[in-house]
Protein backbone atom coordinates (compact mmCIF):
# COMPACT_ATOMS: atom_id res chain seq x y z
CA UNK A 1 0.00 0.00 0.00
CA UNK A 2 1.19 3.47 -0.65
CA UNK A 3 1.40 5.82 2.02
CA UNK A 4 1.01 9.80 1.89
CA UNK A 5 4.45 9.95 2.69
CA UNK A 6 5.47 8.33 -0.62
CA UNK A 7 2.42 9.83 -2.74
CA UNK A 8 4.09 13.36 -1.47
CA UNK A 9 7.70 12.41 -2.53
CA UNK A 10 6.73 11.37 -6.13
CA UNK A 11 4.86 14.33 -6.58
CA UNK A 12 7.95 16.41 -5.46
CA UNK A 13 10.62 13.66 -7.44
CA UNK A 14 8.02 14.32 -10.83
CA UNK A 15 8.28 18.32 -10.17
CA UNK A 16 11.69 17.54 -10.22
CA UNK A 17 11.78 15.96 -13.85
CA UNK A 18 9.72 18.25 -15.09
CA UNK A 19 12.25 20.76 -13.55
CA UNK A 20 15.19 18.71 -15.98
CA UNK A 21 12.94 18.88 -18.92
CA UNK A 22 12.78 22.61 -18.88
CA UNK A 23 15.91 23.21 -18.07
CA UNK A 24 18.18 20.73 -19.86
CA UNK A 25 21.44 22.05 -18.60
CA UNK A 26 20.58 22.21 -15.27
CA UNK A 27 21.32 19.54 -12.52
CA UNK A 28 18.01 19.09 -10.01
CA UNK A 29 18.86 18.61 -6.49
CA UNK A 30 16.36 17.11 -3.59
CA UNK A 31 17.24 18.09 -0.11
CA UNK A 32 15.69 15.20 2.74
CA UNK A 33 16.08 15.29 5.74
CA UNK A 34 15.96 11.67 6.84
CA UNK A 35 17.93 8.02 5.54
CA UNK A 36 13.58 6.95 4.25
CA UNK A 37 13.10 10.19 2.67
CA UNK A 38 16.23 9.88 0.71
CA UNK A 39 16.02 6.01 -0.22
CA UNK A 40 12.22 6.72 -1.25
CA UNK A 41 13.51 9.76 -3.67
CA UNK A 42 16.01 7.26 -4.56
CA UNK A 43 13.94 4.52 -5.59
CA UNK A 44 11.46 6.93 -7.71
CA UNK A 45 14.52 8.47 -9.33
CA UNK A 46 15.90 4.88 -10.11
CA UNK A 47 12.10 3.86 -11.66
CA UNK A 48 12.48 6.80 -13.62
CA UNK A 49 15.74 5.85 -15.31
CA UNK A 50 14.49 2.48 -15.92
CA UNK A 51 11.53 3.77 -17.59
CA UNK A 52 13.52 5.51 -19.75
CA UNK A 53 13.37 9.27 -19.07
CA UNK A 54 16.95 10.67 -19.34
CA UNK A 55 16.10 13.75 -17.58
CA UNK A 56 16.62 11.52 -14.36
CA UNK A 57 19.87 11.41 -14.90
CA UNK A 58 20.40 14.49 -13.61
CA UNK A 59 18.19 14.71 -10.20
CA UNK A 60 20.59 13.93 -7.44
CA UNK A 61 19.25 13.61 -3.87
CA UNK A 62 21.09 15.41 -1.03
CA UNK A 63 20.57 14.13 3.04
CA UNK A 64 21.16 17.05 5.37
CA UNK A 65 19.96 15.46 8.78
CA UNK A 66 18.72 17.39 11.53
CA UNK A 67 21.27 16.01 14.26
């Protein structure tokens, strides 16, 4: 089952490639604050390579934690 959580990510990790379509010489950075927030950016980044959207390529995902 999907949580909110995850529903909100995608919707911020899909901004993001949207983001690297419009701006093709740009690299996109996501800033999480927590290991799950950044391995659940990960994983929708990764199932957008796979897909095939090059534009993925270049959305990196940065952890600043809170401690």
């Amino acid at each position: 089952m999907t949580s909110r959580r995850d529903i909100q990510w995608t919707s911020i990790v899909l901004q993001a490639l949207i983001d690297a379509k419009q701006n093709p010489e740009k690299m996109i950075t996501i800033q999480v604050a927590t290991p799950e927030s950044a391995n659940a950016v990960e994983q929708a980044i990764l199932a957008l390579m796979a897909d095939g959207n090059p534009e993925a390529w270049r959305i990196s995902v940065e952890l600043h934690t809170l401690n």
